[in-house]
N, C-alpha and C. Protein backbone atom coordinates (compact mmCIF):
# COMPACT_ATOMS: atom_id res chain seq x y z
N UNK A 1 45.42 42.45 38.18
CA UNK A 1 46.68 42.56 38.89
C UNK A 1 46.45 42.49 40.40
N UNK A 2 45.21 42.61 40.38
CA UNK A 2 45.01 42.72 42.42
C UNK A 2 45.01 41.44 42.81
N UNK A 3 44.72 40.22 41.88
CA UNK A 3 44.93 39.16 42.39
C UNK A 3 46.42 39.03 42.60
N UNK A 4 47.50 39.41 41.50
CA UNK A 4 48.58 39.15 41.88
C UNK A 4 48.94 39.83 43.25
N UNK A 5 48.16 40.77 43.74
CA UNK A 5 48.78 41.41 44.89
C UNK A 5 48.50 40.65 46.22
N UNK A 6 47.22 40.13 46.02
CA UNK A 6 46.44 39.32 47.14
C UNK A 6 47.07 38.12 47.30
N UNK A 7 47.47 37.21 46.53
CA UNK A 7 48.08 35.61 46.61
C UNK A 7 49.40 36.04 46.74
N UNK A 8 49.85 37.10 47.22
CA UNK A 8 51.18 37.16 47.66
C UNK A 8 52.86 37.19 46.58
N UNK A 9 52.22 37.00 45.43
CA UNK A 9 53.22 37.11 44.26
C UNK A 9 54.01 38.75 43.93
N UNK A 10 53.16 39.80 44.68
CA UNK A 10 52.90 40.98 44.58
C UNK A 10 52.83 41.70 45.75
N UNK A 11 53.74 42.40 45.68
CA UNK A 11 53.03 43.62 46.86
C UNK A 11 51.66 44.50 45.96
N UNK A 12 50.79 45.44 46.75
CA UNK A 12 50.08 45.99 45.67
C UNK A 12 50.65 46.90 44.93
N UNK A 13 51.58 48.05 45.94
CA UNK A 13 52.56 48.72 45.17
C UNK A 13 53.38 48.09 43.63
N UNK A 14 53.95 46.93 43.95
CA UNK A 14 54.27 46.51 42.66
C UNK A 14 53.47 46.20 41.37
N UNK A 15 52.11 45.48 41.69
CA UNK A 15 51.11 45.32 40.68
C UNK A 15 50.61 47.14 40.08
N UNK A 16 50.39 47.89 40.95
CA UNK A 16 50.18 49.27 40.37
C UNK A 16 50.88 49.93 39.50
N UNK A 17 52.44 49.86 40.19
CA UNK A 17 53.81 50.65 39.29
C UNK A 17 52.96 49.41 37.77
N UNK A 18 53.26 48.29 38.01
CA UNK A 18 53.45 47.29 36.46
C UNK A 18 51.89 47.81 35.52
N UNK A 19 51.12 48.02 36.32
CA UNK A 19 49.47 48.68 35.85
C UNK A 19 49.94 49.96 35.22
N UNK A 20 50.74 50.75 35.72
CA UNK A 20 50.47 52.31 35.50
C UNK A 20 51.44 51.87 33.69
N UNK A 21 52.95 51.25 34.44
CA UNK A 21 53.92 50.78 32.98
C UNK A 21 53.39 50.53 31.68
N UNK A 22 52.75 49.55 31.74
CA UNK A 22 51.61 48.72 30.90
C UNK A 22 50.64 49.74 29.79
N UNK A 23 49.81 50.40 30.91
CA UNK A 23 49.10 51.58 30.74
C UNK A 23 49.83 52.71 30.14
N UNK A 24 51.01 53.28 30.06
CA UNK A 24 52.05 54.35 29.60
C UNK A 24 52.00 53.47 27.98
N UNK A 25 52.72 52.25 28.15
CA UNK A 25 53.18 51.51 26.94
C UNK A 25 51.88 51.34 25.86
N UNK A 26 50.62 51.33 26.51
CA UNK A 26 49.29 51.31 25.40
C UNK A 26 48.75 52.46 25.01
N UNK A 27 49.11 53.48 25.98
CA UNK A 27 48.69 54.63 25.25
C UNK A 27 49.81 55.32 24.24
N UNK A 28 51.07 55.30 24.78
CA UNK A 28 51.63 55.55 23.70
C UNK A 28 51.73 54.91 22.38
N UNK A 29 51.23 53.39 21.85
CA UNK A 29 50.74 52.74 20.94
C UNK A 29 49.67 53.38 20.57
N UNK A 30 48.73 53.72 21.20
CA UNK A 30 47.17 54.21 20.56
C UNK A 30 47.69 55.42 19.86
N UNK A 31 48.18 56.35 20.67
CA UNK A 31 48.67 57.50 20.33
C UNK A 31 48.89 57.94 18.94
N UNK A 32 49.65 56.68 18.09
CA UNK A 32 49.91 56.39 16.81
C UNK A 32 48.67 56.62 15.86
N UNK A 33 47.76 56.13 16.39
CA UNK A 33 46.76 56.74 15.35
C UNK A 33 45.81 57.42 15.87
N UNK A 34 46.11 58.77 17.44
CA UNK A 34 45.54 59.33 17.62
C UNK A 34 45.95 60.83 16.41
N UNK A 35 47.23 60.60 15.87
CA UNK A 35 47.95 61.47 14.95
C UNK A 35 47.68 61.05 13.59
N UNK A 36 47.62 59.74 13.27
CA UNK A 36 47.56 59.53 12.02
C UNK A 36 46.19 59.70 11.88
N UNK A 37 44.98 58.80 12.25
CA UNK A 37 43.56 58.75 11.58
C UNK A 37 43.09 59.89 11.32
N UNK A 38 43.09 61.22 11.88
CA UNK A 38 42.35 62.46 11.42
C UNK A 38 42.99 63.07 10.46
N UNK A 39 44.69 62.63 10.02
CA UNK A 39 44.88 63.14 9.62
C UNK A 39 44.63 62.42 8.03
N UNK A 40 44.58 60.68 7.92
CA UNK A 40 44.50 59.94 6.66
C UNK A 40 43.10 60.20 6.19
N UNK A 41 41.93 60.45 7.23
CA UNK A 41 40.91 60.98 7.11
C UNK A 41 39.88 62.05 7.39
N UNK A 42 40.29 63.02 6.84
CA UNK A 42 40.08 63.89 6.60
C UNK A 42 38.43 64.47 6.33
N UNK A 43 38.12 63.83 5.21
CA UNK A 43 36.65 63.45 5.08
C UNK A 43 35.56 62.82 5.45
N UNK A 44 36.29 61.82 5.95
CA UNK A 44 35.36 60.90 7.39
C UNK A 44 34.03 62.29 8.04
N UNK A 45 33.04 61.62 8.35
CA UNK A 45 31.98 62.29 9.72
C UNK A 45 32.50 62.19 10.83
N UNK A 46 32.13 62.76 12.18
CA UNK A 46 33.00 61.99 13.33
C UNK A 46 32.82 60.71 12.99
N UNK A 47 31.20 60.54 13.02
CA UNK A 47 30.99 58.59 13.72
C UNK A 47 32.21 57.84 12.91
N UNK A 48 32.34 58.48 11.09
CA UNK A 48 33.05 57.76 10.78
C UNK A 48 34.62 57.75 11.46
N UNK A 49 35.07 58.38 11.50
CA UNK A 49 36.37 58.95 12.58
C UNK A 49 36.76 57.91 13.58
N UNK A 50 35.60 57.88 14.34
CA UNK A 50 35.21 57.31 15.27
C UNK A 50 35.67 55.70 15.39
N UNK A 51 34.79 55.23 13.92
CA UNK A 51 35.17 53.75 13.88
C UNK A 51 36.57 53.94 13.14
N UNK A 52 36.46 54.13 12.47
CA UNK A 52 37.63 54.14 11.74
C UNK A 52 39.44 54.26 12.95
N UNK A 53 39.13 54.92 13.90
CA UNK A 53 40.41 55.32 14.60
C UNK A 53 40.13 54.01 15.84
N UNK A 54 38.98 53.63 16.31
CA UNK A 54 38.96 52.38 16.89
C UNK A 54 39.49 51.25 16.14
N UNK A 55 39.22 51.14 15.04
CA UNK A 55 39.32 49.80 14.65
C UNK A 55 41.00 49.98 14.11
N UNK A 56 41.75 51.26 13.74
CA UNK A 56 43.49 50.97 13.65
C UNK A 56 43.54 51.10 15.14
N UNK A 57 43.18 51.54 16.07
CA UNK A 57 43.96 51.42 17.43
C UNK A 57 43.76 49.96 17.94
N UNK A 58 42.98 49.14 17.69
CA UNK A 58 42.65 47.93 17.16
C UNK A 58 43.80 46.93 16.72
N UNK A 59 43.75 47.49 15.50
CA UNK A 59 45.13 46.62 14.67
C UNK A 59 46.30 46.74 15.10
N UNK A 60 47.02 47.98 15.55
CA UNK A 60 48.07 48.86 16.09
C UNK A 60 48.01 47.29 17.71
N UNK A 61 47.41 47.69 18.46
CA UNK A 61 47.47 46.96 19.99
C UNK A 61 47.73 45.29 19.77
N UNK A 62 46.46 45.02 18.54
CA UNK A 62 46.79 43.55 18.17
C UNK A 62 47.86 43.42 17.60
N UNK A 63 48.40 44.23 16.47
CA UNK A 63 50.10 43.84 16.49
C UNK A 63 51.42 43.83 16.75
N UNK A 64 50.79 44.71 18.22
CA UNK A 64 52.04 45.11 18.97
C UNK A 64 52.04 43.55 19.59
N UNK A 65 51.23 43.13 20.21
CA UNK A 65 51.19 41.90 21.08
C UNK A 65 51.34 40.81 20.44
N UNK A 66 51.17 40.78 18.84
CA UNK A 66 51.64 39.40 17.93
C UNK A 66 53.16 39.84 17.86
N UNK A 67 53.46 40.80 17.61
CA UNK A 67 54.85 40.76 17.59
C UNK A 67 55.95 40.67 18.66
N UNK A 68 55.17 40.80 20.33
CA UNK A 68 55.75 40.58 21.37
C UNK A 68 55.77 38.95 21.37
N UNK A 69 54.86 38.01 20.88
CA UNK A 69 54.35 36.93 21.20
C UNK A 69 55.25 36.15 20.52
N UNK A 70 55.26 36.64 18.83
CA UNK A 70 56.52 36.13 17.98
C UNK A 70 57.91 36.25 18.35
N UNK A 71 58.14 37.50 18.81
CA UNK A 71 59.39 37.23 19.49
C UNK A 71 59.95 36.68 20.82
N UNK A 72 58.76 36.44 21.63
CA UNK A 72 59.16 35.41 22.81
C UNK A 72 59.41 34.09 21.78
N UNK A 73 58.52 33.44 20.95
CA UNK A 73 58.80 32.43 20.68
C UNK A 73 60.09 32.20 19.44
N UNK A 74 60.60 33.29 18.95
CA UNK A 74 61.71 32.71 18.52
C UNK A 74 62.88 33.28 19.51
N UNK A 75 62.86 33.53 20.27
CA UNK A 75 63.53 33.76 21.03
C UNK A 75 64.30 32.68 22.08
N UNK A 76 65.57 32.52 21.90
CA UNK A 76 65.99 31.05 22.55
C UNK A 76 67.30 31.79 23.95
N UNK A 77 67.63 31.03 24.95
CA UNK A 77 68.55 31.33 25.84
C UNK A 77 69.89 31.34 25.17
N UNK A 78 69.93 30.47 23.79
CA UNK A 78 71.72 30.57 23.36
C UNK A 78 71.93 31.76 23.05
N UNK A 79 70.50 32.79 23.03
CA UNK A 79 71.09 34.42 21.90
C UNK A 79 71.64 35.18 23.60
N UNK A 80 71.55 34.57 23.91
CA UNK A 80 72.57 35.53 25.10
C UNK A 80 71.49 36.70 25.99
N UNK A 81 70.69 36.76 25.50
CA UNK A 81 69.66 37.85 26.20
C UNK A 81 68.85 37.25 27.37
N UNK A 82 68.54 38.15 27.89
CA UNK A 82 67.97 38.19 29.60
C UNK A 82 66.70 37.60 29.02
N UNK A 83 65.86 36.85 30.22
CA UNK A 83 64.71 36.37 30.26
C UNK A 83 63.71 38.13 29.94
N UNK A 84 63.79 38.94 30.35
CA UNK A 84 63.26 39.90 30.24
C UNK A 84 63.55 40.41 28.84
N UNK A 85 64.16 40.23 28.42
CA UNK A 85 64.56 41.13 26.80
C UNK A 85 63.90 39.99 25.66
N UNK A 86 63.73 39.03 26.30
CA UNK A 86 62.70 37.47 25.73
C UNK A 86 61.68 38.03 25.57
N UNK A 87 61.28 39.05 25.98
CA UNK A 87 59.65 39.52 25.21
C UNK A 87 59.85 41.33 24.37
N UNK A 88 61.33 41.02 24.26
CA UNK A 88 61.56 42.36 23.04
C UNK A 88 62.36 43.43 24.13
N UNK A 89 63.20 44.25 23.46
CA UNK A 89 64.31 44.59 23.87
C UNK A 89 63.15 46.42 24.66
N UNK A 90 63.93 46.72 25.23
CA UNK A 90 63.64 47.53 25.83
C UNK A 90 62.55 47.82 27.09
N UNK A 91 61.15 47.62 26.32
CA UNK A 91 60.36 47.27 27.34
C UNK A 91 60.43 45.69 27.58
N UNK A 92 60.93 44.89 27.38
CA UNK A 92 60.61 43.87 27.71
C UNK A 92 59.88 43.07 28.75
N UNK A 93 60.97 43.98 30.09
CA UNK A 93 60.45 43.61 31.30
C UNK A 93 59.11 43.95 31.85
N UNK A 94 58.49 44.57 30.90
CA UNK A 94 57.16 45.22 31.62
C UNK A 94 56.26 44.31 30.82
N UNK A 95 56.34 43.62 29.42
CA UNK A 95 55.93 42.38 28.77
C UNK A 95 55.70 41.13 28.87
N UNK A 96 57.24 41.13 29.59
CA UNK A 96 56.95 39.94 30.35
C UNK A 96 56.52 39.49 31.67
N UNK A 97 56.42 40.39 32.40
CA UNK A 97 55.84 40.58 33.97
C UNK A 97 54.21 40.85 33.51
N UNK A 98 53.52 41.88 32.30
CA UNK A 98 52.13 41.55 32.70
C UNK A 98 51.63 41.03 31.57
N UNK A 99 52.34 40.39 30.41
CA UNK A 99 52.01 39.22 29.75
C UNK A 99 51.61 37.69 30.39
N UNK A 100 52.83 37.83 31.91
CA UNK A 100 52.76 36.53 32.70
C UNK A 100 51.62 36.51 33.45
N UNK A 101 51.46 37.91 33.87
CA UNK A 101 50.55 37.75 35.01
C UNK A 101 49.28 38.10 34.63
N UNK A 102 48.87 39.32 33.88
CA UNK A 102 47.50 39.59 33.30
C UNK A 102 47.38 38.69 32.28
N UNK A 103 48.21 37.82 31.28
CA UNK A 103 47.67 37.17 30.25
C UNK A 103 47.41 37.99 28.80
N UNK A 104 48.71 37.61 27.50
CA UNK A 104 47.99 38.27 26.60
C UNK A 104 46.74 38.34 26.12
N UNK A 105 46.06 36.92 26.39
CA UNK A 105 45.26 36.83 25.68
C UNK A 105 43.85 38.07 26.38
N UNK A 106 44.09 38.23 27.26
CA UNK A 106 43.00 38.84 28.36
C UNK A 106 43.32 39.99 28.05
N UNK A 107 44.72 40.66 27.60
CA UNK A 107 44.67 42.09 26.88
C UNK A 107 44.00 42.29 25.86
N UNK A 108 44.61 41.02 25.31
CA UNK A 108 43.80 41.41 23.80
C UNK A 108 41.88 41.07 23.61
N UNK A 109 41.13 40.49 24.87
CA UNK A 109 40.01 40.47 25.03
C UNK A 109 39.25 41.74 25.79
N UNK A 110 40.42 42.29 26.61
CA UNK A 110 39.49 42.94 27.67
C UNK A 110 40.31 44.51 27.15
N UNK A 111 41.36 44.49 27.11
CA UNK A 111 42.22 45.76 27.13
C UNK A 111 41.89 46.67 25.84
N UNK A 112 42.44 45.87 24.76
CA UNK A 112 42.75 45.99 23.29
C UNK A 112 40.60 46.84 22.86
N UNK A 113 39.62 45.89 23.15
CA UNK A 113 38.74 46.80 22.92
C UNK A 113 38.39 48.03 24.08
N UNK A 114 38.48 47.84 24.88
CA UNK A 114 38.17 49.21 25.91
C UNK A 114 39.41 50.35 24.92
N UNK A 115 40.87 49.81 25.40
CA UNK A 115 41.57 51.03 24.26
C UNK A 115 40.65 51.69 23.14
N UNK A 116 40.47 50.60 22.47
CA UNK A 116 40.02 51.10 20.83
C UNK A 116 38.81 51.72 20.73
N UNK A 117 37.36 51.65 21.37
CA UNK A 117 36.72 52.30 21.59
C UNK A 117 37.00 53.66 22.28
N UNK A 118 37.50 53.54 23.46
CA UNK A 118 37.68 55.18 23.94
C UNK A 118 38.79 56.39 22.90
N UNK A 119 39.35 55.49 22.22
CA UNK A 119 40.47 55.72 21.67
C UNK A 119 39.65 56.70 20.48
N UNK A 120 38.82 55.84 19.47
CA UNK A 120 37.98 56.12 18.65
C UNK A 120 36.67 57.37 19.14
N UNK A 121 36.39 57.28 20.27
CA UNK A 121 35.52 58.38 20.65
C UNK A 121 36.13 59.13 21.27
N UNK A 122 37.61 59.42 21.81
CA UNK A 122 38.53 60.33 22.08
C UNK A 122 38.67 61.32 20.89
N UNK A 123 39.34 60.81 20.25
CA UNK A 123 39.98 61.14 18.90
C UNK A 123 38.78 61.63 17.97
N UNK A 124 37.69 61.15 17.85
CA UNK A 124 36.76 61.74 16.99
C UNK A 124 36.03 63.07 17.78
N UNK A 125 35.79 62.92 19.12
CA UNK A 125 35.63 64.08 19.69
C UNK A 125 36.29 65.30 19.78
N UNK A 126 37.31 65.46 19.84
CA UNK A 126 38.29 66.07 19.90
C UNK A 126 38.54 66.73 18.68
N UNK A 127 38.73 65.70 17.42
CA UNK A 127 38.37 66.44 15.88
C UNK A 127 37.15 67.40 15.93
N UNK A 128 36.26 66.91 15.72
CA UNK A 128 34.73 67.59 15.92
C UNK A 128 35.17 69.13 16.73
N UNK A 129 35.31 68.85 18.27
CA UNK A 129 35.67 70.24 18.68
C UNK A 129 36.70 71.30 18.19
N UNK A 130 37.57 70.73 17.62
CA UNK A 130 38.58 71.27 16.81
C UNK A 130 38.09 72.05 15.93
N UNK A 131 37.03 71.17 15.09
CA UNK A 131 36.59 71.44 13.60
C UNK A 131 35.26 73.04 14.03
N UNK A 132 34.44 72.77 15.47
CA UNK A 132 33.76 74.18 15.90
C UNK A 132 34.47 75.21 16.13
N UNK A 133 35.44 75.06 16.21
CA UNK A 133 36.38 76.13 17.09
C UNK A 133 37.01 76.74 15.46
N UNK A 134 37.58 76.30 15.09
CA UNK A 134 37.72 76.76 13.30
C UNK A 134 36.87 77.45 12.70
N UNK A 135 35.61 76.45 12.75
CA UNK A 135 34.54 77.51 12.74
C UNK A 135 33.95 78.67 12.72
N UNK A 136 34.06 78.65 14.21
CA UNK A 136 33.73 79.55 14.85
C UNK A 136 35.03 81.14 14.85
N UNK A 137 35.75 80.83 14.69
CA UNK A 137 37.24 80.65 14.10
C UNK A 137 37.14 82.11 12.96
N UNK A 138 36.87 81.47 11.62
CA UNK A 138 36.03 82.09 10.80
C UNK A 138 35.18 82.64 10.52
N UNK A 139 33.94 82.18 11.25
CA UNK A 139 33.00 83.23 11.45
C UNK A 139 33.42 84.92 11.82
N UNK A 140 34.06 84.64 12.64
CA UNK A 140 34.45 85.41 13.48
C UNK A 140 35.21 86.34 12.30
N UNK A 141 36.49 85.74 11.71
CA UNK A 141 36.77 86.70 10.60
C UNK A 141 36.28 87.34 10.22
N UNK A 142 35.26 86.82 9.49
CA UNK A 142 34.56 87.00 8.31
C UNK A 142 33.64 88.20 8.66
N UNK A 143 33.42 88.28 10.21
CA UNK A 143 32.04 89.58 10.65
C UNK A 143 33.37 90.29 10.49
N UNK A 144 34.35 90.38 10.89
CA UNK A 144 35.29 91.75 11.08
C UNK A 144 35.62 92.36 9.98
């Protein structure tokens, strides 16, 4: 986005607000299986956790962006909707401003795995500490 700020398409202020937007809109996608994976797996190790919650935050990001992509393209000017609602109703405008300018495809190369990895060692860490603290939790009962 700093190029968009530098070639003048952009103030930097604007490329940041659309960075931070962007950034709100993927974590609340990851989010989805920062709730579901520990809970569908249960039995998992972390590591397994781990991959396992990378690779749906994974699928989750890749099909948020096939389905932004599908609906730009059936999307025509006779349905009456704004160029901005052309990449899906609500957020649109934040879709189509850094779909245009960052490039899906560069999300889904550069973004989509950084998400899914931290996502996956977020989320499995976090279980794990959960799971000492329970623990420890019990122990603790159990002397009293």
């Amino acid at each position: 986005m700093r190029k968009q700020a530098e070639g003048g398409y952009r103030t930097l202020s604007q490329a940041i607000h659309l960075t931070i937007e962007m950034s709100v809109l993927t974590t609340v996608l990851a989010a989805i299986t920062w709730f579901v994976s520990p809970r569908v797996h249960r039995r998992a190790t972390w590591i397994g956790l781990a991959i396992k919650t990378a690779l749906e935050t994974a699928v989750v990001l890749t099909f948020y962006t096939a389905l932004v992509i599908f609906w730009r393209e059936q999307w025509t000017p006779e349905k009456g909707l704004s160029d901005s609602a052309a990449f899906m109703p609500v957020v649109g405008h934040i879709n189509a401003e850094f779909f245009a300018d960052f490039g899906w495809l560069t999300y889904l190369v550069v973004v989509v795995p950084f998400v899914s990895l931290l996502s996956g060692v977020l989320t499995s860490l976090f279980n794990f500490l959960q799971n000492q603290t329970q623990i420890q939790q019990n122990h603790t009962d159990a002397s009293q």
